[in-house]
Structure formats: C-alpha cells, structure tokens
Protein backbone atom coordinates (compact mmCIF):
# COMPACT_ATOMS: atom_id res chain seq x y z
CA UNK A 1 119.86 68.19 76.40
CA UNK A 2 115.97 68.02 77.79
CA UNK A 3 115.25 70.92 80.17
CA UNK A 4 114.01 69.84 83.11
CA UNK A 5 110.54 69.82 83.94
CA UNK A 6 110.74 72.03 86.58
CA UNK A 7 112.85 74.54 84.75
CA UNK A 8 110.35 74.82 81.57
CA UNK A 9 107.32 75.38 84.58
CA UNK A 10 109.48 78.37 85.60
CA UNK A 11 109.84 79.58 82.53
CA UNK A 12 106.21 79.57 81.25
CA UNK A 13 105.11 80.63 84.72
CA UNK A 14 104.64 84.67 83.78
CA UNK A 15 102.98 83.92 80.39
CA UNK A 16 100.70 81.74 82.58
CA UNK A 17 99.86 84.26 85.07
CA UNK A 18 99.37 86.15 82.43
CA UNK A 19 96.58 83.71 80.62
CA UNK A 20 95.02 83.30 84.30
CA UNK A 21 94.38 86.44 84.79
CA UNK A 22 93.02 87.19 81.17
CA UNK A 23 90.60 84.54 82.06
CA UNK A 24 90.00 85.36 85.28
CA UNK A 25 88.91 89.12 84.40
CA UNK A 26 86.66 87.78 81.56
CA UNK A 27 85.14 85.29 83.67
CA UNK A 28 83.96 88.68 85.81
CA UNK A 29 83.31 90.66 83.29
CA UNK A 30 80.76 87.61 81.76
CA UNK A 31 78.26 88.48 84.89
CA UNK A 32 77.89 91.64 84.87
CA UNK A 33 75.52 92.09 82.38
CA UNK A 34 73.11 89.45 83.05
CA UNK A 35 73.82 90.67 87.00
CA UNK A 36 72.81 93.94 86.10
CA UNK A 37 69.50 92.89 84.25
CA UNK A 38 68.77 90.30 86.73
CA UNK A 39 68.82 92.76 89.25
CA UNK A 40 66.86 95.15 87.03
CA UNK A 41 64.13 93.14 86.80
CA UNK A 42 63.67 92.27 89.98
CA UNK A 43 63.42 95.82 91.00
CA UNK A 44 60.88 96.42 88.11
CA UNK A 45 58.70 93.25 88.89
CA UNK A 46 58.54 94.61 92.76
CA UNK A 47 57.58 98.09 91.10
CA UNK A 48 55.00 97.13 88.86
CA UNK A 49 53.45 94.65 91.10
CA UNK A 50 52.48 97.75 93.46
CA UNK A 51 51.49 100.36 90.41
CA UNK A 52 50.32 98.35 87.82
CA UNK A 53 50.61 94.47 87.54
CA UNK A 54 49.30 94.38 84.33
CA UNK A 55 52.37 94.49 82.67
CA UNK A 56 54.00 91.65 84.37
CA UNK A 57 53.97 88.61 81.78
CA UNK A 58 52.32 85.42 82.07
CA UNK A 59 56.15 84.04 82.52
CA UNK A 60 56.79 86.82 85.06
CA UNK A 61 59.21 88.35 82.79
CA UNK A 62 58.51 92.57 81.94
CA UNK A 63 59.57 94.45 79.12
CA UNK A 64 63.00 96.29 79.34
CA UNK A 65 61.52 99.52 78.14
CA UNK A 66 59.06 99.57 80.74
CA UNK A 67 62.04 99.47 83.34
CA UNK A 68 63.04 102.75 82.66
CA UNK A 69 60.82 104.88 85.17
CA UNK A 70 62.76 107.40 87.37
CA UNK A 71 61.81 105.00 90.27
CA UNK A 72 63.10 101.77 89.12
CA UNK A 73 66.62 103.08 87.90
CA UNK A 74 67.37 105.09 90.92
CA UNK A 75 66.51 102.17 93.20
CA UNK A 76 68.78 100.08 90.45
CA UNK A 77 71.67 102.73 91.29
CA UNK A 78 71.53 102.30 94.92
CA UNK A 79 71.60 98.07 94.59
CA UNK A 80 74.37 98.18 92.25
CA UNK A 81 76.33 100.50 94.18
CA UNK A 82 75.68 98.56 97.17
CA UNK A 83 76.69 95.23 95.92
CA UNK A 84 80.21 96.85 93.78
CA UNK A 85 81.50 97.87 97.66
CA UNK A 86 80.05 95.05 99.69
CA UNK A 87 82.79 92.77 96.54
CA UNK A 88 85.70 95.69 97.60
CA UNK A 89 85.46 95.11 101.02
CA UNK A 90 85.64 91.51 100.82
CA UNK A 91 88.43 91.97 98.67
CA UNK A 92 90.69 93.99 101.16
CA UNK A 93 89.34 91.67 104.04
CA UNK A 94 90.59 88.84 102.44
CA UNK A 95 93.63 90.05 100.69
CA UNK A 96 96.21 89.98 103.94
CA UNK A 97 95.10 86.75 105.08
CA UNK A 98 94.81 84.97 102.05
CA UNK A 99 98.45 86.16 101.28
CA UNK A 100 99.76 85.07 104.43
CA UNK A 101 98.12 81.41 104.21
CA UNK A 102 99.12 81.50 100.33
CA UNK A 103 102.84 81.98 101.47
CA UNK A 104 102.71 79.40 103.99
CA UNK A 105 100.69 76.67 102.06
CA UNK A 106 100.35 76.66 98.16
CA UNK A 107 99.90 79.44 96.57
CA UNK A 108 98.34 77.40 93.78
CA UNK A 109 95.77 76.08 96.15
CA UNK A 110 94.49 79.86 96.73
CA UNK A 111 94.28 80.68 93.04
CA UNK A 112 92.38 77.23 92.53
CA UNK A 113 90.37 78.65 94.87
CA UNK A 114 89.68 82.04 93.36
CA UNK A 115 88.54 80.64 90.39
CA UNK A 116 86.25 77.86 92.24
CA UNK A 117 84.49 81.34 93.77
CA UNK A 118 84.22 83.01 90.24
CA UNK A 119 82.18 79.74 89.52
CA UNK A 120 80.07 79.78 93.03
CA UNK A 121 79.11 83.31 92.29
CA UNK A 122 78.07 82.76 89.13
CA UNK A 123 75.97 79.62 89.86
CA UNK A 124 74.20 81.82 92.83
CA UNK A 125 73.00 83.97 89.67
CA UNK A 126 71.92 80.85 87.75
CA UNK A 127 69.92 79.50 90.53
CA UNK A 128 67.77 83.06 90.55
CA UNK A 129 64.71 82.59 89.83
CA UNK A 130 64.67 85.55 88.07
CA UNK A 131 67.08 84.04 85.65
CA UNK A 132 64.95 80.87 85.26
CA UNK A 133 61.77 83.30 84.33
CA UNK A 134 64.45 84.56 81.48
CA UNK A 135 64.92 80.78 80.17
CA UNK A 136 61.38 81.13 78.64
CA UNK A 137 62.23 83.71 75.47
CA UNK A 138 65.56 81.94 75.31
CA UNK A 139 64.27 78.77 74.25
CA UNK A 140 61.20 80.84 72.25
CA UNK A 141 63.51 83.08 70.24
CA UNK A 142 67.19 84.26 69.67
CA UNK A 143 66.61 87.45 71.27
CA UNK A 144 68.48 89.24 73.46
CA UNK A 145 67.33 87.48 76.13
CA UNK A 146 70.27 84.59 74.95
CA UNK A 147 72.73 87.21 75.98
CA UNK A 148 71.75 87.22 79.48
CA UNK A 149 72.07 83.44 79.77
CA UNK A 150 74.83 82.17 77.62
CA UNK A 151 77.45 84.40 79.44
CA UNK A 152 76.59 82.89 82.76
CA UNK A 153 77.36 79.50 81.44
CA UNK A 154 80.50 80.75 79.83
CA UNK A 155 81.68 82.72 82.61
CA UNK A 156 81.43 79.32 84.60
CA UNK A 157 83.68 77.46 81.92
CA UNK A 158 85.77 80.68 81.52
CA UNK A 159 86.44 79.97 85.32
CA UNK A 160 86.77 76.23 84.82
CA UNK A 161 89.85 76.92 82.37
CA UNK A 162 91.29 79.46 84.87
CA UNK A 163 91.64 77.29 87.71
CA UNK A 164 93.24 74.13 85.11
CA UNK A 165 95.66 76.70 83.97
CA UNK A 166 96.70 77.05 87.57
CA UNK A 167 98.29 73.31 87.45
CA UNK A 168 100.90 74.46 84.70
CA UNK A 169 102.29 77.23 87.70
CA UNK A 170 105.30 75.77 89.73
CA UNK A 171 105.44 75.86 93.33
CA UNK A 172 106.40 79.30 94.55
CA UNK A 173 106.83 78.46 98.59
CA UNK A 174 110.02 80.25 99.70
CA UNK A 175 113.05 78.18 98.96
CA UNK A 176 115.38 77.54 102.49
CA UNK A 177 118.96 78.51 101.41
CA UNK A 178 121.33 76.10 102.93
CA UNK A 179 123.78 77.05 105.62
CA UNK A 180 127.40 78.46 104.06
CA UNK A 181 125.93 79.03 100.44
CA UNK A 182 127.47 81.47 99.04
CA UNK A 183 125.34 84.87 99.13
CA UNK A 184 125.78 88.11 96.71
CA UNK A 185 127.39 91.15 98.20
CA UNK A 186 125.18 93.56 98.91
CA UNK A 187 125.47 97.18 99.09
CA UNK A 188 125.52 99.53 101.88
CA UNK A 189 121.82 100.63 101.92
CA UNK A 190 120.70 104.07 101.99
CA UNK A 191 118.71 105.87 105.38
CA UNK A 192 115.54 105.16 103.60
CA UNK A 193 116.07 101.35 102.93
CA UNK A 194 117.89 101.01 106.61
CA UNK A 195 114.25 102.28 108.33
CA UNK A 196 112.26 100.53 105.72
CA UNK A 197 114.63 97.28 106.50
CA UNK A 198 114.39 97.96 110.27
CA UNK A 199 110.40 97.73 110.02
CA UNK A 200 110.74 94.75 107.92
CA UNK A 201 113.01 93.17 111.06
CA UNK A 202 110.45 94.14 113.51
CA UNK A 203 107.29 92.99 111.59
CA UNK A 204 108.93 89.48 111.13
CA UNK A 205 109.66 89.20 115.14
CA UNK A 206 106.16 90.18 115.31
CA UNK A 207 105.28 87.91 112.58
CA UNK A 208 107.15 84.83 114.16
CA UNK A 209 104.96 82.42 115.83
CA UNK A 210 104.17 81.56 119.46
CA UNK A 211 103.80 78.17 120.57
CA UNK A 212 100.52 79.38 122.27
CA UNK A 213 99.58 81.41 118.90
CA UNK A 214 98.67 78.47 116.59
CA UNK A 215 95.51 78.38 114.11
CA UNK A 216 93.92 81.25 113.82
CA UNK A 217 94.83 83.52 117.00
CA UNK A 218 98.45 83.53 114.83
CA UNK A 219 96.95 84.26 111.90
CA UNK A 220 95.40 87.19 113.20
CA UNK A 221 98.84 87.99 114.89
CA UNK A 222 100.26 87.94 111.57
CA UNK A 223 97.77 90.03 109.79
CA UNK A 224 98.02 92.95 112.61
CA UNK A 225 101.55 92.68 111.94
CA UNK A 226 101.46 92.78 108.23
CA UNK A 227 98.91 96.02 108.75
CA UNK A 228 101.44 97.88 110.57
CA UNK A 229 104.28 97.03 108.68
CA UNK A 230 102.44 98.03 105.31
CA UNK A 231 101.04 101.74 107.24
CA UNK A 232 104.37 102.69 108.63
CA UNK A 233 105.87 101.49 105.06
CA UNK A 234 103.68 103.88 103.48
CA UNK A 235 104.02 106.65 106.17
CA UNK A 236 107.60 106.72 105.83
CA UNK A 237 107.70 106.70 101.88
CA UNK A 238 105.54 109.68 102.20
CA UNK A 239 107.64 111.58 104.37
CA UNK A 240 110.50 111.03 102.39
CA UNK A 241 109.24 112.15 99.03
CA UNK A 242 107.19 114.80 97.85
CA UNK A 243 106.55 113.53 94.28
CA UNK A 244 105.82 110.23 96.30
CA UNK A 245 102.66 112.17 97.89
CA UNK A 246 101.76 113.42 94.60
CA UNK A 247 101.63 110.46 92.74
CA UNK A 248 99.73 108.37 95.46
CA UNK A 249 97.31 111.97 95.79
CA UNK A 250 96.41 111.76 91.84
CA UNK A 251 95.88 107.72 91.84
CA UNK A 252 93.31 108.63 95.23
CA UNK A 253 91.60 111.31 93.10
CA UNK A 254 91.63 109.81 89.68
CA UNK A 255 89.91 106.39 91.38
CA UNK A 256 86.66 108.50 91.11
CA UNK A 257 86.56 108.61 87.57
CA UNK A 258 88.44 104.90 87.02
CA UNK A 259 85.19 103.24 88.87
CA UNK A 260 82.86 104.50 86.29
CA UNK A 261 82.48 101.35 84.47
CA UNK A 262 80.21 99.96 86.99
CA UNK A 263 78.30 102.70 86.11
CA UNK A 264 78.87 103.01 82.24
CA UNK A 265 75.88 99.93 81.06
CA UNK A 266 73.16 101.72 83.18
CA UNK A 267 74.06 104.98 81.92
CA UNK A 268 74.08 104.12 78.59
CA UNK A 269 70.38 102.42 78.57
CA UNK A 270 68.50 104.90 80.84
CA UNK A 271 70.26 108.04 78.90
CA UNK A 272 69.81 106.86 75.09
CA UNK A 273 67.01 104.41 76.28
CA UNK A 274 69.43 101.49 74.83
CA UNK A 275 68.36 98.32 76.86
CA UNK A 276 71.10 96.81 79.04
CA UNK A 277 72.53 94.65 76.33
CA UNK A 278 72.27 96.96 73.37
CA UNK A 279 74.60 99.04 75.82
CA UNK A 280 77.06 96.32 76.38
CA UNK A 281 77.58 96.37 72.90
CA UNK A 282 79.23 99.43 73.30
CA UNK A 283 82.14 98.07 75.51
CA UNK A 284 83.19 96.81 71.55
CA UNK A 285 84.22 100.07 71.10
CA UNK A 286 85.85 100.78 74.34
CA UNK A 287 88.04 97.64 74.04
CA UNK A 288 89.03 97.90 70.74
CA UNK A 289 90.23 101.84 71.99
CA UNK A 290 92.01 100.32 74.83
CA UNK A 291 93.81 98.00 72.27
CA UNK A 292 94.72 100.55 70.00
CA UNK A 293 95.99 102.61 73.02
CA UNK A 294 98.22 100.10 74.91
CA UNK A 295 99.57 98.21 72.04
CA UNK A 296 99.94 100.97 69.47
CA UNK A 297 99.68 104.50 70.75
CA UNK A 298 101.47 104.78 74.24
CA UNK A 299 104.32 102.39 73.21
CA UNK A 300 104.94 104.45 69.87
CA UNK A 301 104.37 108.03 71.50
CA UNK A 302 106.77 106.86 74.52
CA UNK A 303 109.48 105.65 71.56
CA UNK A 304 109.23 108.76 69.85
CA UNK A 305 109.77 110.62 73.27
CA UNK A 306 113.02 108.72 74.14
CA UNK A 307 114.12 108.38 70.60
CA UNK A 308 113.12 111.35 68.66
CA UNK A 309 112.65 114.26 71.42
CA UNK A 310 115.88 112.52 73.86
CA UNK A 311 113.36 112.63 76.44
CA UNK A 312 114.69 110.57 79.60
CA UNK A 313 111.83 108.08 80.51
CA UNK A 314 110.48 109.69 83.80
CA UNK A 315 109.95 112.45 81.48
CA UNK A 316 108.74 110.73 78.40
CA UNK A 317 105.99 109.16 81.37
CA UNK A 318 105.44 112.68 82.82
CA UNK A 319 104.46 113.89 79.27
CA UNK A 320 102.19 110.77 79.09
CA UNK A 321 100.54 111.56 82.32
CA UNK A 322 99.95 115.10 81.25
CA UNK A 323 98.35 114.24 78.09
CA UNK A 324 96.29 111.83 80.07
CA UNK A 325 94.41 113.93 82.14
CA UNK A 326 94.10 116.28 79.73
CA UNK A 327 92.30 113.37 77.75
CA UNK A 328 90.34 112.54 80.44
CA UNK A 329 88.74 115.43 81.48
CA UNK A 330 87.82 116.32 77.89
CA UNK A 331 86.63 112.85 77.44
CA UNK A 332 84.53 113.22 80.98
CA UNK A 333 82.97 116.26 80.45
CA UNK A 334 81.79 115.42 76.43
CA UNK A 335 80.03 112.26 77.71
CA UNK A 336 78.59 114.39 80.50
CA UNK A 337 77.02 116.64 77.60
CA UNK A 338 76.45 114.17 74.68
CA UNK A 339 72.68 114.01 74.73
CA UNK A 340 72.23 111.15 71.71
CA UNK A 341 74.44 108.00 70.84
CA UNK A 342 76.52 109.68 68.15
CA UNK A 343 77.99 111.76 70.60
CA UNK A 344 78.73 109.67 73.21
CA UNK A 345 80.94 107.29 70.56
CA UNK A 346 83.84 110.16 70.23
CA UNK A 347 83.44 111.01 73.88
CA UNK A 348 83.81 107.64 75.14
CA UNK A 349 87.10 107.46 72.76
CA UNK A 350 88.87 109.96 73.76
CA UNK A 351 88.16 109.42 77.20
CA UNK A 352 89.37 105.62 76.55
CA UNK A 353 92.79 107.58 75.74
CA UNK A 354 93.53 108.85 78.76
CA UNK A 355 93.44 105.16 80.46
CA UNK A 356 96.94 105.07 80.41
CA UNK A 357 97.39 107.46 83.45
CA UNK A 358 97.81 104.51 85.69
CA UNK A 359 100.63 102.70 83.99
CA UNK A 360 102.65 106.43 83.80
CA UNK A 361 101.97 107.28 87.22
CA UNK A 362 103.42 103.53 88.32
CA UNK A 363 106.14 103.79 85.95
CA UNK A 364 107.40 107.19 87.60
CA UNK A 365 106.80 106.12 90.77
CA UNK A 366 109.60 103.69 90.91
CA UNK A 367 111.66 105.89 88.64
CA UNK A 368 114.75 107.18 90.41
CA UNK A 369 114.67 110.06 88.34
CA UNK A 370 111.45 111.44 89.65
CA UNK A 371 111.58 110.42 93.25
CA UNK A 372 114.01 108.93 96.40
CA UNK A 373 112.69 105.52 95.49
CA UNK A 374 115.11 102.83 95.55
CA UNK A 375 114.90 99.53 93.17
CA UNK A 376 114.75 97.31 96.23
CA UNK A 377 111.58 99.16 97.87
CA UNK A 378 109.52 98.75 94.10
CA UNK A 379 107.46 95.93 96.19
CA UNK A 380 106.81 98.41 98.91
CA UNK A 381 105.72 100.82 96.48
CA UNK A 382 103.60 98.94 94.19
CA UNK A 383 102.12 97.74 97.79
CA UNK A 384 101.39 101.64 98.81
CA UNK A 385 100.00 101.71 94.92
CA UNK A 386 97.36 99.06 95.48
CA UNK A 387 96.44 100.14 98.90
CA UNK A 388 95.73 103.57 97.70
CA UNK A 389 94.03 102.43 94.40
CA UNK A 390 91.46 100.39 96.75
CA UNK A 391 90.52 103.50 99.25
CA UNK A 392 89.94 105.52 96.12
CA UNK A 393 87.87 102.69 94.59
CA UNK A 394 85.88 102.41 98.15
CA UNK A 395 85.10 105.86 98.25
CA UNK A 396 84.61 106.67 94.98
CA UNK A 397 81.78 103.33 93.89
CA UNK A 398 79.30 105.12 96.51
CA UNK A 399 79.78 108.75 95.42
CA UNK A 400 79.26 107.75 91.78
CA UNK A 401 76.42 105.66 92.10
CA UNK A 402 74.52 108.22 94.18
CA UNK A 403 75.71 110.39 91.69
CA UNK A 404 73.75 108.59 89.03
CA UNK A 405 70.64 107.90 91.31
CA UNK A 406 70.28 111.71 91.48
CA UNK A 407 70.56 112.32 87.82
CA UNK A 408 67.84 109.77 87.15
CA UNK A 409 66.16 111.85 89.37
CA UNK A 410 66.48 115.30 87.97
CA UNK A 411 66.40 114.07 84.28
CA UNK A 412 67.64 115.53 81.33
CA UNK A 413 71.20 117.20 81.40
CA UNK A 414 71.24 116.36 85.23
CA UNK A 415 71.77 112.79 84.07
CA UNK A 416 75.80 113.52 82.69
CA UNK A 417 76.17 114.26 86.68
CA UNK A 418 78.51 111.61 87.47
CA UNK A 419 80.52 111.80 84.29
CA UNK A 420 80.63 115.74 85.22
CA UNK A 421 81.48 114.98 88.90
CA UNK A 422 84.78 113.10 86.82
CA UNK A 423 85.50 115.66 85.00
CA UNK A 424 85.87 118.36 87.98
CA UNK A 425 87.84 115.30 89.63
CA UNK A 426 90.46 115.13 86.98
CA UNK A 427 90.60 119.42 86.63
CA UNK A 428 91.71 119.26 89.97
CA UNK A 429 94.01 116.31 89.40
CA UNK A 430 95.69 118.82 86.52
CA UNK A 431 96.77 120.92 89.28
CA UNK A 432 98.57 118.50 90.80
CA UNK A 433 100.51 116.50 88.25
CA UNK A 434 101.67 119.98 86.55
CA UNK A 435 103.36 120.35 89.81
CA UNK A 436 105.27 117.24 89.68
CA UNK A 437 108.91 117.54 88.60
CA UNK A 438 111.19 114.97 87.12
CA UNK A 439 115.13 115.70 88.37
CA UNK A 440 116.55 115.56 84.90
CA UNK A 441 113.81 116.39 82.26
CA UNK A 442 115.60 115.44 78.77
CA UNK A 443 118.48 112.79 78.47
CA UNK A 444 121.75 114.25 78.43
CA UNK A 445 124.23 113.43 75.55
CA UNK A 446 127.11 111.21 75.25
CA UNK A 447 129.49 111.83 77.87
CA UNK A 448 128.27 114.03 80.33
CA UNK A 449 126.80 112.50 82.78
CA UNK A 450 126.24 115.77 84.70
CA UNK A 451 121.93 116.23 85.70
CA UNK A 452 120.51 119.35 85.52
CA UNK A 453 119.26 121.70 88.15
C-alpha cells in the first residue's frame, strides 16, 4: 500500500529540519572569516593611510602582518563586538513577531525567508569594495586570499540549498479539530500547570483579535501579550523551583564563556601572529573535538553511568555537568596562559570537552527527578532556556570583546584576559552546580520503588 504523500512529508520532516539547520549554521559560519578580514582591512587601510601610506598596495590591498599593530586590533575588537550584538538584538526583535506571523501564515514562508537573508547578507559582503580589492591575488595566485572569497560564494549556495530543502517540510498551521471528535482524557493538573494554564487562558483573550486591531496595531497586541505571558511563565517557574533558578543562573553565567568563538579567530592571529585564515584552520581541530565529544564520549560516559554505576539519568546528567565545568575552567584558564601554538592545541581540547554543559543542564531541567517540572510545561521551559541563553549572550559579546581590546592593549600575558575572565566565570559557576541536588541520586533496584531522602 503507497503511503501517502503527505504522511511520508511528516515523516521526513525532523530529519529535514535537521539538514536545514546544518546548512543554515554553515552558511553563517562561511562569512565569518572573510567578514572578519574584510573588516580587518578596512581598519588597517584607514590606519596606514594616516601613519604611513606607503604600505598600502598599488591594488589597495595591505599585508596581513602589517595589521597587527596594537591600534588596528583593538579598534578590530570594538567593530566586531559591535556588529555580533547589533545581529542578537535583531534576533530577539524579530523572534516574537516572526513566530506569531509564522503561526498564522506559513511557517515555510518564514524559513524561505531566513535563508533568502543568509544570502542578502552575504551579497552585502560581496559588493565591498574591500572584497573586490581582494579579487586581485585571487586571480594572481592560490593564496590565501582564495579563502576569503570562495566561502562567500559558497555560503550563498549553502543558503540556496537551505531554503530548497524548506519545500520537502509539510505545512505545520494548527489543524481545527472538528466539533464532537473524540478528545484524550486528560489528567487533573497539578497547582503549577493550573497557574501556568490560567496565564496561557489569559494571554490568548489578550491574544484574540479586535475588529479595530487589524495589521499591525494587532500584531503588536499580540507580541505584548506573548511578552507577558513568556515573563510571568518564567517568574512563576522560578518561584516554584529552586534547582529551576540554578540551572537558568549557570546557563546566564556560563553564556560568558560560550560567546568566545566570536572572539577565538582574532585571538588566535594577534596572539601567535597566525593570519586570520591560518587561524581558522584551527576550528579543524575544535570540530573534530566536538565530534568526538557528542557522538562518542558523552553518549558512552552517560551509558556507563546508567548501566554500569545504576546511576538514574538526572544523576548520570548531574555528573556530566560537574565534569563539565570542571573541563571548562581548566580548558579556560590553559588557553589564557598558553603563550605559543603547541599549547593552545591541548587547551583548546579540553576546553572543547566541557561543551556539553548545555545539553546536561537542558536535560535536567525537564527531568522530574531534579526539579517540580512537569512534561507538559517542557515548551515553557525550553522557552525560559532560550530567553536566558540570549541575555547571557547580550551581555556577555560586549564584556568579552572589550575584554580582548584591552589585552591587545597591555600585550603579552594581558592578552589571555578574556579567556581568564572565562575561567573566573565558570569557578564561580562550580559553586553553584555543586549545590544542585537531584531527588533520587542512583536508580533503585527491582522492586522498590521507594526514593531516597
């Protein structure tokens, strides 16, 4: 018997939200190289015209070592930094809104449209003339200079294929149930779900339209009331749970460190004076780690936890976020002190390893065993998650690249100053996850079903 059309779309749909956002990631991660370099150069051109113009090229182009000055790379800093939180902003601005038309439209329109964007902002960076003063040794000589422009052109394909994958997604507009279908029994819900379902009731009277609020007057109704609903959401998780407040408190703090890959390319070239695409080399290493890690090590250690040790899983992922941190911070604080290449490889490894602090701290978050949260609220909690996750990343993009700017400044060992400003981030995130607790910490054998104290 064929399966219906619609039924096979279904089916495939997670593996192909899964292949969108693979390519949708890459696509991102394409530019920032060549953004990075583009925006170096500028900065060094504007530098060198006002000390010594001599060293500008007869294409305009000037060499990468002669970039490095205190000057150029703190200014560099500051533009990068400025650019990474003008992108979260829009994010957050947008991300109500577009949900809300997304629900009521097609939400296959909106992620057609994402990817159209990933191609617009990548053919802004093409049109540079800066880039176009780069096209010069790309024609003359397989250089490096090829890998600034060949992954703007692939980042635009990269895109391309995103957005045609979105036409294999079925349509995900809520479904109308029909009047007298028959509906499962649900079960009386607890005090937490009852106020969490009450705010849910009033949001959506909120949330219902006028006939005078059409266009964008109820859009903006609906995103004030989708605001509220999502802070007293969160305010009333946190009052109900104390490991709740801990979890959300580590993913705040831990943000600090997690944003150091905007950071990571720069750091590399001015610290081992490694030109920006020698030092994106380097992100080889750190994704074949990150491999290794979620593939191999964190689903064998978490086995041998549940298996071996009869570790219940909120405890097998409180072990995991232990060992985490502890990763991190070592892995922090070595690249803070490695002073040549050879040293930064094993630091940058083992601070790969503790990457896997955000999927344990998610995972115990909607664990029953570790807090009062309640299967049906996972979607307010994975909400509270992202909302957290994106005030840490706001705050933290600023601090680090300042951070940076005034290592560049002082020099030397000053410039391990944001890596070190990590470090002291996750020793005081140590504090608080060894004072999370997990209601029963090992499974309990066969027949008794009794928890412990």
């Amino acid at each position: 018997m064929a399966i219906p059309l619609l039924t096979r779309r279904r089916r495939l749909a997670p593996w192909v939200c899964i292949l969108f956002a693979f390519l949708a990631n890459l696509a991102r991660r394409q530019v920032q190289i060549p953004l990075l370099r583009i925006c170096e150069l500028r900065a060094c051109r504007a530098y060198s015209a006002k000390h010594d113009p001599s060293v500008i090229g007869g294409d305009g182009n000037v060499d990468d070592c002669l970039c490095k000055t205190k000057e150029i790379q703190s200014h560099l800093a500051y533009v990068i930094g400025v650019i990474e939180v003008l992108q979260i902003v829009i994010e957050l601005v947008e991300l109500i809104p577009f949900g809300i038309l997304s629900d009521k439209y097609s939400r296959k329109l909106f992620l057609f449209l994402f990817s159209f964007s990933m191609e617009a902002s990548s053919g802004w960076i093409m049109a540079d003339k800066n880039v176009w003063i780069l096209l010069g040794p790309v024609i003359a000589s397989s250089t490096a200079s090829i890998s600034l422009w060949l992954p703007l052109w692939i980042s635009i394909a990269v895109s391309c294929l995103a957005g045609l994958t979105v036409a294999l997604l079925p349509d995900t507009r809520p479904v109308h149930h029909v009047k007298g279908q028959d509906e499962p029994v649900q079960q009386e819900p607890t005090e937490t779900e009852a106020l969490l379902d009450q705010i849910d009731n009033n949001s959506s009277e909120e949330m219902s339209p006028h006939p005078r609020d059409q266009g964008l007057i109820g859009l903006i109704r609906e995103v004030k009331a989708k605001l509220s609903t999502k802070a007293q959401g969160l305010r009333l998780s946190l009052k109900t749970s104390r490991n709740f407040r801990l979890g959300l408190s580590i993913l705040l703090v831990t943000q600090v460190g997690a944003s150091n890959t905007v950071i990571l390319s720069q750091y590399i070239s001015v610290r081992y004076g490694w030109t920006l695409v020698q030092a994106g080399y380097l992100f080889y290493v750190k994704a074949v780690a990150m491999l290794l890690l979620y593939i191999v090590i964190i689903p064998v250690g978490l086995k041998y936890l549940t298996g071996k040790r009869n570790f219940s899983t909120a405890a097998a992922n409180l072990t995991g976020t232990k060992i985490s941190i502890v990763s991190l911070c070592i892995g922090a604080l070595a690249i803070s002190l490695s002073v040549d290449i050879w040293m930064f490889i094993p630091a940058i490894v083992v601070y790969v390893y503790g990457n896997g602090l955000g999927l344990f701290i998610l995972s115990l978050l909607t664990s029953p065993e570790f807090g009062d949260t309640e299967e049906q609220n996972h979607a307010k909690t994975y909400s509270s998650v992202q909302l957290v996750e994106a005030c840490g990343t706001l705050l933290s993009v600023p601090i680090l690249t300042a951070a940076l700017a005034a290592g560049i400044n002082i020099g030397g060992i000053g410039l391990g100053m944001p890596f070190l400003l990590c470090a002291l981030s996750y020793f005081i995130v140590g504090f608080i996850v060894w004072n999370l607790k997990v209601q029963d910490y090992k499974t309990q054998p066969l027949g008794d079903t009794s928890l412990q104290d």
